[in-house]
Structure formats: C-alpha cells, structure tokens
PDB file of N, CA and C in Angstrom:
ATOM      1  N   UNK A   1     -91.570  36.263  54.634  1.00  0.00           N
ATOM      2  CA  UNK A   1     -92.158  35.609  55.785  1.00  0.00           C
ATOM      3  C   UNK A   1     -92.558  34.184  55.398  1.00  0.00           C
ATOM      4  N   UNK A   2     -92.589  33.232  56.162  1.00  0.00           N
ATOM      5  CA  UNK A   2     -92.507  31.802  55.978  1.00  0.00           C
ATOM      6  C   UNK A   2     -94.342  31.397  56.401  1.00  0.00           C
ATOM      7  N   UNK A   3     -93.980  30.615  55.663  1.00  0.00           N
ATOM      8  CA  UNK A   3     -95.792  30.306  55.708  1.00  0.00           C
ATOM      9  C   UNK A   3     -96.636  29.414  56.788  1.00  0.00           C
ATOM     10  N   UNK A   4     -97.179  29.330  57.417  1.00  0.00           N
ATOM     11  CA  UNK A   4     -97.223  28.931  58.635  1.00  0.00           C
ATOM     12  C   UNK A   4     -98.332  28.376  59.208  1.00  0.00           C
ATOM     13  N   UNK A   5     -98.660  26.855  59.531  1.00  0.00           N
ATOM     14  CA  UNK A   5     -99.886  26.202  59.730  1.00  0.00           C
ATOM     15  C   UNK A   5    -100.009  25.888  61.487  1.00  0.00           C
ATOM     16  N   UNK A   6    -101.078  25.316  61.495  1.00  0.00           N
ATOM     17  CA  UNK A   6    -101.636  26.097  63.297  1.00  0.00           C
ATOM     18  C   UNK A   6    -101.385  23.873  63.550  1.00  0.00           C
ATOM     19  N   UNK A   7    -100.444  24.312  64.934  1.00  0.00           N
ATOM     20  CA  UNK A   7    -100.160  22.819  65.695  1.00  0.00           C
ATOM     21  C   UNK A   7    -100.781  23.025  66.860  1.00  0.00           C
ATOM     22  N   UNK A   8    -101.355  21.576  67.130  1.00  0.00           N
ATOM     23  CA  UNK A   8    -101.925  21.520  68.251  1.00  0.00           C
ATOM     24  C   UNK A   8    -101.285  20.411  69.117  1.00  0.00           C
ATOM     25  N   UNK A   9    -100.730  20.407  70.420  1.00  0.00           N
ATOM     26  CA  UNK A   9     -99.965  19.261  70.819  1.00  0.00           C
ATOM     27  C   UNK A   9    -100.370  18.791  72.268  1.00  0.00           C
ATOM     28  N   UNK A  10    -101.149  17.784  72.319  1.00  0.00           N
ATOM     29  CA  UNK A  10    -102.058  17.700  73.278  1.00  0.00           C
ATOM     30  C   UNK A  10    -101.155  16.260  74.309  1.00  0.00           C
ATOM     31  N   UNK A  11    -101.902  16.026  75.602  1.00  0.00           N
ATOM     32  CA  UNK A  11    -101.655  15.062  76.308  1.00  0.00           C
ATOM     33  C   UNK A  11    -102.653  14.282  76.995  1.00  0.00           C
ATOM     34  N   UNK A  12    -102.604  13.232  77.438  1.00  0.00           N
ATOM     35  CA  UNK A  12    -104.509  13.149  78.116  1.00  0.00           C
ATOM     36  C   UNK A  12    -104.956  13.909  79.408  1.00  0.00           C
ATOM     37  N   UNK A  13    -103.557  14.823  79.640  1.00  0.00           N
ATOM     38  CA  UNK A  13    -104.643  15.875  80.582  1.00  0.00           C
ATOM     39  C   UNK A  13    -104.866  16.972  80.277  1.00  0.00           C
ATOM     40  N   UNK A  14    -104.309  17.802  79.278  1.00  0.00           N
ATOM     41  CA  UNK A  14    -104.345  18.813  78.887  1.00  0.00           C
ATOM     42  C   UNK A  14    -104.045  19.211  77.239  1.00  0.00           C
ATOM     43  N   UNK A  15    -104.276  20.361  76.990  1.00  0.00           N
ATOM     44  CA  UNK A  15    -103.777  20.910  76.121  1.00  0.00           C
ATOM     45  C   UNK A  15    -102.076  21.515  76.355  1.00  0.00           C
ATOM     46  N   UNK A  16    -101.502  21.246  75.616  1.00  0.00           N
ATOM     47  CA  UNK A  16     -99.787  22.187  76.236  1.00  0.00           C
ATOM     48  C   UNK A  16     -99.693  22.840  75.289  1.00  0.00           C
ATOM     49  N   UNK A  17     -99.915  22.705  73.634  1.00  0.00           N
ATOM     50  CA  UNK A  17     -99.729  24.384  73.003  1.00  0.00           C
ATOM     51  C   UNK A  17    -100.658  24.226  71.825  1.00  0.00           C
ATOM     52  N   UNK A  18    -100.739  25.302  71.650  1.00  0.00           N
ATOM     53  CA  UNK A  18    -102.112  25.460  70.584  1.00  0.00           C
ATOM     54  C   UNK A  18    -101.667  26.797  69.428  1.00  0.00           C
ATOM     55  N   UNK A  19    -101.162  26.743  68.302  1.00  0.00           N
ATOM     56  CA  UNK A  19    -100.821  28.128  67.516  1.00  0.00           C
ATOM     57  C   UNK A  19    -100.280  28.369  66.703  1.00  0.00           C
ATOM     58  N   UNK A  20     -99.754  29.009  65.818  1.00  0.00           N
ATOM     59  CA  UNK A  20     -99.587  28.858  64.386  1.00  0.00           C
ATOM     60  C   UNK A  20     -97.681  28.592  64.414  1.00  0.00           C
ATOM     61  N   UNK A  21     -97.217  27.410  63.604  1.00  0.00           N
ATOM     62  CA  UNK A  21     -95.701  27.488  63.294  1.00  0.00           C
ATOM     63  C   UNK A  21     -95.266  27.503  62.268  1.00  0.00           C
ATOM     64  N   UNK A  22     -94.129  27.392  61.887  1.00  0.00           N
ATOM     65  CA  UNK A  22     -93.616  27.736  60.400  1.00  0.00           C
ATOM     66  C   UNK A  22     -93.256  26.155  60.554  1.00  0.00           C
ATOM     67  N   UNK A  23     -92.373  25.482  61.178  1.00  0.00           N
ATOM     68  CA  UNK A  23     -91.696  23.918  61.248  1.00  0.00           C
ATOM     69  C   UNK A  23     -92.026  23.293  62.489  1.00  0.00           C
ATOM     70  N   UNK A  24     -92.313  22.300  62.256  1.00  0.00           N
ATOM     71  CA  UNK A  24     -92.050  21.306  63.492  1.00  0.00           C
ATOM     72  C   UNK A  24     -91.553  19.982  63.245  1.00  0.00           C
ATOM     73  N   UNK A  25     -90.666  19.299  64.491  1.00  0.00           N
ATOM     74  CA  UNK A  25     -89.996  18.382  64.043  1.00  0.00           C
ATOM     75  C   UNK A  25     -90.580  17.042  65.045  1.00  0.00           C
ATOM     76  N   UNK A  26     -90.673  16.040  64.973  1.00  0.00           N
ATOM     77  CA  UNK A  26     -91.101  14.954  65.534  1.00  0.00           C
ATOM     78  C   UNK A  26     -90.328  14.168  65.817  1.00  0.00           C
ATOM     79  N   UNK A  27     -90.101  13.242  67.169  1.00  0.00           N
ATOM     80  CA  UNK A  27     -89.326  11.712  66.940  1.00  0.00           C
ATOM     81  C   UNK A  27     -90.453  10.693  66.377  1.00  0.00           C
ATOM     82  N   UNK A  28     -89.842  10.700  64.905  1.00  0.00           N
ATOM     83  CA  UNK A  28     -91.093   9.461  64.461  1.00  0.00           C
ATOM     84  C   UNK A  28     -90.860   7.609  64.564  1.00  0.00           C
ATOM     85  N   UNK A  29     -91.362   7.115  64.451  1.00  0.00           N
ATOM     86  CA  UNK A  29     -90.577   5.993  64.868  1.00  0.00           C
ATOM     87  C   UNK A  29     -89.539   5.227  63.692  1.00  0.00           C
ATOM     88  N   UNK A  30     -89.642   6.581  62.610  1.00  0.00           N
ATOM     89  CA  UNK A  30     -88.557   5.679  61.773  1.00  0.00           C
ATOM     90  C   UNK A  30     -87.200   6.657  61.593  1.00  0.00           C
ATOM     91  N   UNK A  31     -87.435   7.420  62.557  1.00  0.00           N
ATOM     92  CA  UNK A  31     -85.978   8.208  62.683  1.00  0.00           C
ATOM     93  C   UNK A  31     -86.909   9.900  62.654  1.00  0.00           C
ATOM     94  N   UNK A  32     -86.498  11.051  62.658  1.00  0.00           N
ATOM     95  CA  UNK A  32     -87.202  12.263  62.765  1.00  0.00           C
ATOM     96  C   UNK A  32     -87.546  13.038  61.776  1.00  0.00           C
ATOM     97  N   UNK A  33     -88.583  13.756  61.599  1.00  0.00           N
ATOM     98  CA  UNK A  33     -88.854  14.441  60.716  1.00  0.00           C
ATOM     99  C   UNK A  33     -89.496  15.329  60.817  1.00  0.00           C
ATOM    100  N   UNK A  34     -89.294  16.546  59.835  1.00  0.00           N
ATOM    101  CA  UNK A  34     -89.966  17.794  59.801  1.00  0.00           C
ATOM    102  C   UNK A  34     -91.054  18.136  58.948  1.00  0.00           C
ATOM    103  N   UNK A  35     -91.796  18.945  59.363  1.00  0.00           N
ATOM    104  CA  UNK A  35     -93.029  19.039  58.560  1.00  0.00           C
ATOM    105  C   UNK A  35     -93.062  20.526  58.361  1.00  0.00           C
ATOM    106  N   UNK A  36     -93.359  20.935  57.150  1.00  0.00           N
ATOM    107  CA  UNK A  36     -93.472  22.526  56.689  1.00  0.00           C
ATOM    108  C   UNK A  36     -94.879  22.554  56.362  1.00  0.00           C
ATOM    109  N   UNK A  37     -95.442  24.031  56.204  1.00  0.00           N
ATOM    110  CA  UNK A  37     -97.313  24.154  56.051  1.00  0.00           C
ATOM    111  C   UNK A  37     -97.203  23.753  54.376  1.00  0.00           C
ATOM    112  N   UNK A  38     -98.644  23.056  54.345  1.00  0.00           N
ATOM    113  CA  UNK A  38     -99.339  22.072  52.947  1.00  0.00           C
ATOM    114  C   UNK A  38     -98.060  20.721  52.777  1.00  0.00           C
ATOM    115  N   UNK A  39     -97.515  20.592  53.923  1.00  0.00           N
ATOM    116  CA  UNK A  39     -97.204  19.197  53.978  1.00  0.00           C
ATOM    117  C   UNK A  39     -98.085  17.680  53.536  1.00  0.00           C
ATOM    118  N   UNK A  40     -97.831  16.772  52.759  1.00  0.00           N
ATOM    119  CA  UNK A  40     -99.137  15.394  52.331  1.00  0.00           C
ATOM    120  C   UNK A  40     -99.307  15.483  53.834  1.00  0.00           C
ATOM    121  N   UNK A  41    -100.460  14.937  53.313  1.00  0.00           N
ATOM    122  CA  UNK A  41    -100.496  14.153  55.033  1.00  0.00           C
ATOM    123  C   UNK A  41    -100.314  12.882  55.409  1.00  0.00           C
ATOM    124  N   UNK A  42    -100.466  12.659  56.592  1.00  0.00           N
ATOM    125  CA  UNK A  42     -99.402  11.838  56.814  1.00  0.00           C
ATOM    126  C   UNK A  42     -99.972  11.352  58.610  1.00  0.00           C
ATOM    127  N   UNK A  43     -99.882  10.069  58.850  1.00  0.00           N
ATOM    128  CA  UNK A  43    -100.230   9.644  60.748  1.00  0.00           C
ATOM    129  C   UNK A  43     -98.796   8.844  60.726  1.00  0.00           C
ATOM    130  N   UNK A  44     -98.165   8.721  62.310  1.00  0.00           N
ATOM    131  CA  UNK A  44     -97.305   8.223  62.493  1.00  0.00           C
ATOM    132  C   UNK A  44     -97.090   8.125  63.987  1.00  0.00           C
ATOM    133  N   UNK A  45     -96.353   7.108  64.331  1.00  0.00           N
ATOM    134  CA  UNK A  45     -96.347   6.875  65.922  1.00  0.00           C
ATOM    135  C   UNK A  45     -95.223   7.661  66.381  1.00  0.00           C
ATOM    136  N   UNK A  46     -95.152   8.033  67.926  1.00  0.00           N
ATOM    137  CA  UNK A  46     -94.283   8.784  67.685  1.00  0.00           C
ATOM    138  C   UNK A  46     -93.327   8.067  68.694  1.00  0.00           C
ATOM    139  N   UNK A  47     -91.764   8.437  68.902  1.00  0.00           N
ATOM    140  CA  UNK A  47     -90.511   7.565  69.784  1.00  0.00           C
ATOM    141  C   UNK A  47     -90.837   8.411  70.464  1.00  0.00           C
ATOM    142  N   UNK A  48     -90.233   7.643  71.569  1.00  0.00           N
ATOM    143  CA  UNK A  48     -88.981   8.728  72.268  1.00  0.00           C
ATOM    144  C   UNK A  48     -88.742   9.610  72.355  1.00  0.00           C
ATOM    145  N   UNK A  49     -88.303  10.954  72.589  1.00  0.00           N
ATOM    146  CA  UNK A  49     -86.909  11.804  71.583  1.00  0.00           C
ATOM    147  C   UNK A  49     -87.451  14.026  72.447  1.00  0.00           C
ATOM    148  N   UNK A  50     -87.382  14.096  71.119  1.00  0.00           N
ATOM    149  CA  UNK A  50     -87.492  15.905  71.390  1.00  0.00           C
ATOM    150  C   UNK A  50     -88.048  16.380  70.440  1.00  0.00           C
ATOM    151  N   UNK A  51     -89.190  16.527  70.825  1.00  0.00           N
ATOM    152  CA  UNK A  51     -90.167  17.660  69.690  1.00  0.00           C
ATOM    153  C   UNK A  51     -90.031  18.913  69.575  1.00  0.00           C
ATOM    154  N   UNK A  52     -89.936  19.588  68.747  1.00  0.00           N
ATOM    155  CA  UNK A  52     -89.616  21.092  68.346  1.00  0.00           C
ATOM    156  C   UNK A  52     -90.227  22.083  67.375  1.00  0.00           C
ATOM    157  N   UNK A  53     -90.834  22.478  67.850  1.00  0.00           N
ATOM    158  CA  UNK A  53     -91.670  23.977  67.132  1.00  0.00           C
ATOM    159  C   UNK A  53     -91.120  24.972  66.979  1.00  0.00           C
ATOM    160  N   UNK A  54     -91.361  25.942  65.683  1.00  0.00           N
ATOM    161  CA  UNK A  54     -90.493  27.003  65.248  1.00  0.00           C
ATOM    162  C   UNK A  54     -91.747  28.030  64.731  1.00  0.00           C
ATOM    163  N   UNK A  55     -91.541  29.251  65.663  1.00  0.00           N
ATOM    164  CA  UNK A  55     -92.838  29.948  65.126  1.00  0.00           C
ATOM    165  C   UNK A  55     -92.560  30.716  63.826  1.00  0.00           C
ATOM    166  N   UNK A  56     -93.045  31.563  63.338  1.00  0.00           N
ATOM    167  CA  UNK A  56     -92.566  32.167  62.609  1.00  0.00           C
ATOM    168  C   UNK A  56     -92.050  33.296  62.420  1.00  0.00           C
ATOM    169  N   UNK A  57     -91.315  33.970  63.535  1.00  0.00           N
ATOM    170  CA  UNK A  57     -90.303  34.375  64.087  1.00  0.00           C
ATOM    171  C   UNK A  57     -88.822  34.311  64.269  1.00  0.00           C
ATOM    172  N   UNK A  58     -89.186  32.842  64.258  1.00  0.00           N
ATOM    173  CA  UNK A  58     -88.055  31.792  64.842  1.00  0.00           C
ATOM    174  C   UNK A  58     -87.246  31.737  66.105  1.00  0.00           C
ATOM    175  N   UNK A  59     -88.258  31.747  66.946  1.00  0.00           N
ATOM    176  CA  UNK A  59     -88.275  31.231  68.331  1.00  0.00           C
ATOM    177  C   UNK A  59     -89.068  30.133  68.053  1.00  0.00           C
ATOM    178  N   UNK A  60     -88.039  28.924  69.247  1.00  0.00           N
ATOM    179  CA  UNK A  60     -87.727  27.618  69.213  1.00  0.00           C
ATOM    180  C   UNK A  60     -88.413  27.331  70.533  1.00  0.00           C
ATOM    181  N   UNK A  61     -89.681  26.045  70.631  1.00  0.00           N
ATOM    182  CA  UNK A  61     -90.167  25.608  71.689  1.00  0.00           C
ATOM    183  C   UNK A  61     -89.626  24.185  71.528  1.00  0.00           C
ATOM    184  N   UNK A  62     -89.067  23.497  72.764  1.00  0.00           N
ATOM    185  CA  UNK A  62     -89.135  22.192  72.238  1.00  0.00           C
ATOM    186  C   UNK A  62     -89.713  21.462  73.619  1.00  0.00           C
ATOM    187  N   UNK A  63     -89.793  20.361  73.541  1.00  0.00           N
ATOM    188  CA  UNK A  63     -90.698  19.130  74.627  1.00  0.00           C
ATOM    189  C   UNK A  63     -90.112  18.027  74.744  1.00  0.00           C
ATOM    190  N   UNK A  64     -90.282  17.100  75.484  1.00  0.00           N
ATOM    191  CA  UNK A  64     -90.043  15.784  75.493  1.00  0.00           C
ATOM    192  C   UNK A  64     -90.458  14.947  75.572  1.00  0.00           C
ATOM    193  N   UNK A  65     -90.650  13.967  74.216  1.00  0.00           N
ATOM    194  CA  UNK A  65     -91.905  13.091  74.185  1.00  0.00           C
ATOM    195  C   UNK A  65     -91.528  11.661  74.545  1.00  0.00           C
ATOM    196  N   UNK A  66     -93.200  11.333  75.063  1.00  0.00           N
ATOM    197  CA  UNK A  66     -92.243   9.591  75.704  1.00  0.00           C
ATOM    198  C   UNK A  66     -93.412   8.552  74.663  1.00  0.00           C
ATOM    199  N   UNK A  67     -93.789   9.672  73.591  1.00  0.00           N
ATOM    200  CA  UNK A  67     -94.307   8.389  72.899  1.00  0.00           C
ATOM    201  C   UNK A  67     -95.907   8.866  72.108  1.00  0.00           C
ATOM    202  N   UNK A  68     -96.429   8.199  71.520  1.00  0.00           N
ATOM    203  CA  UNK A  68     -97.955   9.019  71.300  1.00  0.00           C
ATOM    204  C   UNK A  68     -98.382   9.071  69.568  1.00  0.00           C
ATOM    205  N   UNK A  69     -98.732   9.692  68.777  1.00  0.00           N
ATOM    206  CA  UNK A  69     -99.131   9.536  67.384  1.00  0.00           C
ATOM    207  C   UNK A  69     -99.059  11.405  66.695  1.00  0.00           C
ATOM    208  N   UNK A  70     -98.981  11.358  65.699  1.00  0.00           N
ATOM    209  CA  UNK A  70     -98.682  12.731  65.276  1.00  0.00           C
ATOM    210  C   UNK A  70     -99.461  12.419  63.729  1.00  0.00           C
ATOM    211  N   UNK A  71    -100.253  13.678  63.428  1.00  0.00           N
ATOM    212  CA  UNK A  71    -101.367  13.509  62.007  1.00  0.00           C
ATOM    213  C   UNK A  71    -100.852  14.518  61.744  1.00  0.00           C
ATOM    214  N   UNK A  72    -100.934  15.128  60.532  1.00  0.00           N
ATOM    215  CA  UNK A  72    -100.577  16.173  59.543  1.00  0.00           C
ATOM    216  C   UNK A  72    -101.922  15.864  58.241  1.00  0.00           C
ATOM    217  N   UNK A  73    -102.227  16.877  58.326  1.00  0.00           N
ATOM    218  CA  UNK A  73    -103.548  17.086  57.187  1.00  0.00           C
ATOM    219  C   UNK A  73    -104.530  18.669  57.094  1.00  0.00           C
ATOM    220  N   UNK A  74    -104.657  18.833  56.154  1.00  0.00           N
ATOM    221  CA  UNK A  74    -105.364  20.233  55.615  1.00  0.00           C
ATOM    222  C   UNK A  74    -104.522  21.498  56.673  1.00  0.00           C
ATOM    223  N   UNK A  75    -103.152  21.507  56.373  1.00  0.00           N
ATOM    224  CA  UNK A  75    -102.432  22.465  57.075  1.00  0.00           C
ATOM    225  C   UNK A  75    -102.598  22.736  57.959  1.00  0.00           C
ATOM    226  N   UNK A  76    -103.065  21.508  59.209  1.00  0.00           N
ATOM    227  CA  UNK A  76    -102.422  20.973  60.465  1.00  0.00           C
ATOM    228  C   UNK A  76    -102.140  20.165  60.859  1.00  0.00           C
ATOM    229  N   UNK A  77    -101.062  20.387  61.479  1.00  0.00           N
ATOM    230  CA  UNK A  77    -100.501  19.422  62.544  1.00  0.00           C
ATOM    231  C   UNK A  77    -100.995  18.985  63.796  1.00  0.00           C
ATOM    232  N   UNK A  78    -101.268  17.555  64.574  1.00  0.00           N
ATOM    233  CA  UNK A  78    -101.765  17.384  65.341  1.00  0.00           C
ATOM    234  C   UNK A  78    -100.674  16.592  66.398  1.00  0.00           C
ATOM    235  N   UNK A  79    -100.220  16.768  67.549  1.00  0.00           N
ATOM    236  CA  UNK A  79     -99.630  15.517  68.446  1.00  0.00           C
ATOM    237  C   UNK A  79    -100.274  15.209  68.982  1.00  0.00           C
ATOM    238  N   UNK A  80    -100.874  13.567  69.898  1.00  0.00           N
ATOM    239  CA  UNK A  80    -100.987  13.523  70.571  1.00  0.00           C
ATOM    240  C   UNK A  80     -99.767  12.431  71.171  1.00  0.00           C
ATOM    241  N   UNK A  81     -99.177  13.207  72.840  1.00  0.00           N
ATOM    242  CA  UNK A  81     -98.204  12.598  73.456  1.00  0.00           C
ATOM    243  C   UNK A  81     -98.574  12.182  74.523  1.00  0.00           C
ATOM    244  N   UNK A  82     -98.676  10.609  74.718  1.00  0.00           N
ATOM    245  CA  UNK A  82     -98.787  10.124  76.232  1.00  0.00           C
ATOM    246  C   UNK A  82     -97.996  11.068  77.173  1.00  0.00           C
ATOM    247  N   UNK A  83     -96.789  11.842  76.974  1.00  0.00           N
ATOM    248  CA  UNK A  83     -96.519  12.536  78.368  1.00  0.00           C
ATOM    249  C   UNK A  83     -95.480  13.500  77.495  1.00  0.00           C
ATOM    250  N   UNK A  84     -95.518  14.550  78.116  1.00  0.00           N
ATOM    251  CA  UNK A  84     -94.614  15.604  77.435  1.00  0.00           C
ATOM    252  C   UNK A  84     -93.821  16.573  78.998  1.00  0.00           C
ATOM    253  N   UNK A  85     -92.161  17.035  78.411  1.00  0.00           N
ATOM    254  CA  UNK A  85     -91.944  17.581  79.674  1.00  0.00           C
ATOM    255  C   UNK A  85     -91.164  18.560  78.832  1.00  0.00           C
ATOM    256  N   UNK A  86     -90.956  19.931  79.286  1.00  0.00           N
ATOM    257  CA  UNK A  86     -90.747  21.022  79.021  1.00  0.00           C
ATOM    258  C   UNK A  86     -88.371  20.729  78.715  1.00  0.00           C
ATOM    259  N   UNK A  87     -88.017  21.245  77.442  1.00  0.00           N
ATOM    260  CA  UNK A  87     -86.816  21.300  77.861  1.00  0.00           C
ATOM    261  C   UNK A  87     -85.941  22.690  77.232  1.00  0.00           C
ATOM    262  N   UNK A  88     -87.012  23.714  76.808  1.00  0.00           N
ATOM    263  CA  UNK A  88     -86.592  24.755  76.626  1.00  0.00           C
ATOM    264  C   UNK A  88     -86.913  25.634  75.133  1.00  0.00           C
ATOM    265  N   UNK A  89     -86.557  26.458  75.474  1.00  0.00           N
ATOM    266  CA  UNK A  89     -87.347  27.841  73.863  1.00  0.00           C
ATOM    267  C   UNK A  89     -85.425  28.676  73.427  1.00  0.00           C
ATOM    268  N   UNK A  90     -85.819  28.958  72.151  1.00  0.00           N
ATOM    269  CA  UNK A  90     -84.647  30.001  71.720  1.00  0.00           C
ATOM    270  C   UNK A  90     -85.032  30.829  71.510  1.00  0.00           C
ATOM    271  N   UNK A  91     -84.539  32.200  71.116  1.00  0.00           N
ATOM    272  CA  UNK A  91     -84.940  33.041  70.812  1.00  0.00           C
ATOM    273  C   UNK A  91     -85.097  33.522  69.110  1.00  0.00           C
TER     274      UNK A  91
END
C-alpha cells in the first residue's frame, strides 16, 4: 500500500476536496509536477492546466485550474485555486 498524505484544495468560495492521496499532480508555472507523501517542501504558483489526485486506491480525481498557489509541507499538500471546474474521476 502506498503511503499517503491528506490534500486540501480550496477556492475563495469553498472548500472542493479535503482527504488523504497517494499523488497529486499540479500545473506549476514551470511546467507540471508531482508530489508523493514526505515530499521537501515546496510554494509555487500555479498555470493554467489540470490538476489530478490519486487516492490510494487509485481512483483518479482531476479539476481545472485557472491559476492560484500550491504549498507542500509536513505531509501536506495545500491548493489554493482562483477557480476550479470539475473534468472527471477513473476508477
């Protein structure tokens, strides 16, 4: 079983997910990247693009970000996205 730190991915009106993942991937603004649990930490702005969470299961949430900042520290992950829109889960 894959080891798995708790993301929180917020917007300024809400909360949209809150819970433990194994990976998540970011549009960062210097091209994309993934973060696994006890990742350094790390702040970064975020593009454009398609964010993607992987629980530890491996079912796939992903979003669509139009922009915002992403922290990683003491085995969590944090987004915050000026606007996020739903574009689908795997199984």
């Amino acid at each position: 079983m894959a080891t798995t730190f708790q993301l929180s991915i917020l917007t300024p009106d809400r909360t949209v997910f809150e819970g433990e993942v194994e990976y998540v991937q970011v549009p960062g603004s210097q091209g994309y990247m993934g973060v696994l649990a006890h990742h350094a930490a790390l702040v970064t702005v975020l593009a454009p693009g398609t964010l993607t969470a992987r629980a530890a299961g491996g079912a796939e949430e992903r979003w669509r970000v139009s922009g915002g900042f992403f922290e990683v520290g003491n085995n969590r992950a944090t987004v915050l996205a000026d606007s996020l829109g739903k574009t689908g889960a795997t199984p």
